[in-house]
C-alpha atoms as a PDB file:
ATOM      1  CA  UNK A   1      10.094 -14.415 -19.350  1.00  0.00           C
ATOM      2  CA  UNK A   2       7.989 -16.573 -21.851  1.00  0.00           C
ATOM      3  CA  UNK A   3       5.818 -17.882 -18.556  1.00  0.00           C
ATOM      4  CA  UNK A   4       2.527 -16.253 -18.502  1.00  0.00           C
ATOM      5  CA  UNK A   5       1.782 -14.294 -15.703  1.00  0.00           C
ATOM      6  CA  UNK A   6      -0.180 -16.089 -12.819  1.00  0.00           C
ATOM      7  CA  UNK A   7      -3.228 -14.046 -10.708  1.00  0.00           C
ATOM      8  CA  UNK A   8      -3.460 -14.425  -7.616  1.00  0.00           C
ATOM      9  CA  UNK A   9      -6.199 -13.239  -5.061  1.00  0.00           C
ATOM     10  CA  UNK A  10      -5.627 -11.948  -1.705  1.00  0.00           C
ATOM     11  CA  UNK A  11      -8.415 -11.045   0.435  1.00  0.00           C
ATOM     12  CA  UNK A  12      -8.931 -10.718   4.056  1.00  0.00           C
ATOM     13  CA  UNK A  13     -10.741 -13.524   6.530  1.00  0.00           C
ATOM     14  CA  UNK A  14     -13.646 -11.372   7.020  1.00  0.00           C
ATOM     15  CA  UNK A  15     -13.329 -10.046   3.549  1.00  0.00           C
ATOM     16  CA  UNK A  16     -13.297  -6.441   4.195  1.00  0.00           C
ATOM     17  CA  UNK A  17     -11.628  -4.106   1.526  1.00  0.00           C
ATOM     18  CA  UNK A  18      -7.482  -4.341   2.323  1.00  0.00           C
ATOM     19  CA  UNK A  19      -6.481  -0.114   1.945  1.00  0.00           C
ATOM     20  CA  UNK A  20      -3.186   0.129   0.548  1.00  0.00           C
ATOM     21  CA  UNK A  21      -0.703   2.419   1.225  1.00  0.00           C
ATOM     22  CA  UNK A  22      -0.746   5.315  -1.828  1.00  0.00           C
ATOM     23  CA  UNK A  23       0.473   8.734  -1.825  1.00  0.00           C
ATOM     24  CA  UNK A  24      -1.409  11.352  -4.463  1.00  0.00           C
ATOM     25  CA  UNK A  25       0.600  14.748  -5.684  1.00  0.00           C
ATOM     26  CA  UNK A  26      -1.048  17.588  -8.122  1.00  0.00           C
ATOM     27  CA  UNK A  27       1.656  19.427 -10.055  1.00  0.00           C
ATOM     28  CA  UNK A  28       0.694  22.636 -11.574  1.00  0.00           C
ATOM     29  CA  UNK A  29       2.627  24.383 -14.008  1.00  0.00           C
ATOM     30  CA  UNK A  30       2.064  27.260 -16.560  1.00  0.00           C
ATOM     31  CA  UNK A  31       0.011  25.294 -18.636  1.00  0.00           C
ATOM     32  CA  UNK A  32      -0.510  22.072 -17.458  1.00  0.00           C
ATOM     33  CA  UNK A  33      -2.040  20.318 -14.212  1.00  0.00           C
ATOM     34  CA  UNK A  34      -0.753  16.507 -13.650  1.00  0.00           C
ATOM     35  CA  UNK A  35      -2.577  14.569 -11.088  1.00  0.00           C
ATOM     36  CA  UNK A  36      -0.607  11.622 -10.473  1.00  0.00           C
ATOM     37  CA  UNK A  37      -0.446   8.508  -7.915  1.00  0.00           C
ATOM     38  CA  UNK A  38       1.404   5.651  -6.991  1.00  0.00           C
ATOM     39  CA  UNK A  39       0.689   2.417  -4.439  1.00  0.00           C
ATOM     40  CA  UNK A  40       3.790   2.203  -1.730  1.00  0.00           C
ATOM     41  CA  UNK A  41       5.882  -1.518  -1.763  1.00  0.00           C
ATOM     42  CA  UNK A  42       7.472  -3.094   0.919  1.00  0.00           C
ATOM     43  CA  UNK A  43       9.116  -6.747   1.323  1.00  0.00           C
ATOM     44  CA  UNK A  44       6.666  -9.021   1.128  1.00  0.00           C
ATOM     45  CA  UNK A  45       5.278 -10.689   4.337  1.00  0.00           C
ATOM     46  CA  UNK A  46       5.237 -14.853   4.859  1.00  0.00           C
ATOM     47  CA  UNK A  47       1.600 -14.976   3.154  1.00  0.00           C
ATOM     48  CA  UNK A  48       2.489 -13.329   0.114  1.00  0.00           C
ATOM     49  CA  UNK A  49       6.207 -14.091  -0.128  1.00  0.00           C
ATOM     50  CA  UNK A  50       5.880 -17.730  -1.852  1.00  0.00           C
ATOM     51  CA  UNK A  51       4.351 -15.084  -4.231  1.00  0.00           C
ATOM     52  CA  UNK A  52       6.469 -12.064  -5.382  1.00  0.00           C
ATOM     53  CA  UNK A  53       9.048 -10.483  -3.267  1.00  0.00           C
ATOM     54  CA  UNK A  54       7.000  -7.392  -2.708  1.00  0.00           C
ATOM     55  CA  UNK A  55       3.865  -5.939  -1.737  1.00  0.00           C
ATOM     56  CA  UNK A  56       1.659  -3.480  -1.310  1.00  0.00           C
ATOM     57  CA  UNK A  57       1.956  -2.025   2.070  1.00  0.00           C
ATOM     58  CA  UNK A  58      -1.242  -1.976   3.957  1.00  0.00           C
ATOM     59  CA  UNK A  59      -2.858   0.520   6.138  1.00  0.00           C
ATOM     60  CA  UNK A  60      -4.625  -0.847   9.119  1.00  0.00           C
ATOM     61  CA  UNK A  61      -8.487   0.357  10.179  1.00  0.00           C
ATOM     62  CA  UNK A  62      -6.640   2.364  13.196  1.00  0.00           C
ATOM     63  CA  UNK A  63      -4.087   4.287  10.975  1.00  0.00           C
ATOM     64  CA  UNK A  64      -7.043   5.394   7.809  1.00  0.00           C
ATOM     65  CA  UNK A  65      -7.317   8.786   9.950  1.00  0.00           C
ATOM     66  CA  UNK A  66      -2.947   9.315  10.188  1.00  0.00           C
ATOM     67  CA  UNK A  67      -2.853   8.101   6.801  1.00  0.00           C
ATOM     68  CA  UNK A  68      -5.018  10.619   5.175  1.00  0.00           C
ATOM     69  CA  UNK A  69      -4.382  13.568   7.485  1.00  0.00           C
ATOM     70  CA  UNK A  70      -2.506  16.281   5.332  1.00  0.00           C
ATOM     71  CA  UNK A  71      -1.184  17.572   8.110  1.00  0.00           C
ATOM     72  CA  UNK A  72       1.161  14.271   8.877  1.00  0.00           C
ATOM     73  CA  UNK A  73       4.029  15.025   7.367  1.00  0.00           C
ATOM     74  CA  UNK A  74       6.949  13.159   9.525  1.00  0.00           C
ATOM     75  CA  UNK A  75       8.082  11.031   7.120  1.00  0.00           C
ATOM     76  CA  UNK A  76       9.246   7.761   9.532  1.00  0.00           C
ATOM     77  CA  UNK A  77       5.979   7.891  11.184  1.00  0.00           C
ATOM     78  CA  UNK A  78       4.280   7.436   7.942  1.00  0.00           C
ATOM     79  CA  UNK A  79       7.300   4.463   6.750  1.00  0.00           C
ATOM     80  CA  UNK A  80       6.196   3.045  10.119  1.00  0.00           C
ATOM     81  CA  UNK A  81       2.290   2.671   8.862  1.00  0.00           C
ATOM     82  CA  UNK A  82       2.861   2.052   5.622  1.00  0.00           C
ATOM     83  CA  UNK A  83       5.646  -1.157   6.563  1.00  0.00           C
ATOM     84  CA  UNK A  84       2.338  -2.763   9.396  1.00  0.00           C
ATOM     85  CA  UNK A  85       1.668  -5.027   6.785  1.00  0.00           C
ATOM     86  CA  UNK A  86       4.396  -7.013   7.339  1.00  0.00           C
ATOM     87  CA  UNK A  87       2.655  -8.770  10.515  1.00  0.00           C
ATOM     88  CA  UNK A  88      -0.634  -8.174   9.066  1.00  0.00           C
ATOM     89  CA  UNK A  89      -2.544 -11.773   9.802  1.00  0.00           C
ATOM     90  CA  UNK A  90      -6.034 -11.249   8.530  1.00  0.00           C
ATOM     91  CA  UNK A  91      -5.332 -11.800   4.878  1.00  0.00           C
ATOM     92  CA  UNK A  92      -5.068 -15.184   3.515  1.00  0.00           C
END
């Protein structure tokens, strides 16, 4: 479009950092070793909707330790974390 782009901050009421949801992957091959990284999206919930249709989704304080355990590999439980955000009510 020929509209410039508009920032926009989102923080949360007590204005602790918001972790998003991210997966990480290292591929090696013969000669090469690519880290790469991407931030999961998710419909948008009513704060940031009148925004952009998506979002990042958010991991909650009680899910850091699921979310970064290796070992979790059960791919709906981690959908399920990752999709929280949606009701999430301490961001403005």
């Amino acid at each position: 479009t020929t509209k410039p782009k508009q920032p926009f901050y989102f923080h949360r009421e007590d204005n602790a950092p918001i972790a998003l949801a991210g997966i990480w992957d290292r591929w090696t091959g013969e000669d090469d070793t690519i880290d790469s990284c991407c931030i999961i999206t998710e419909s948008a919930n009513k704060i940031v909707a009148p925004v952009h249709e998506r979002m990042p989704g958010i991991i909650l304080p009680d899910q850091y330790d699921d979310w970064l355990n290796p070992e979790l590999n059960d791919v709906a439980v981690l959908k399920k974390m990752a999709a929280r955000s949606s009701a999430y009510k301490g961001m403005e």
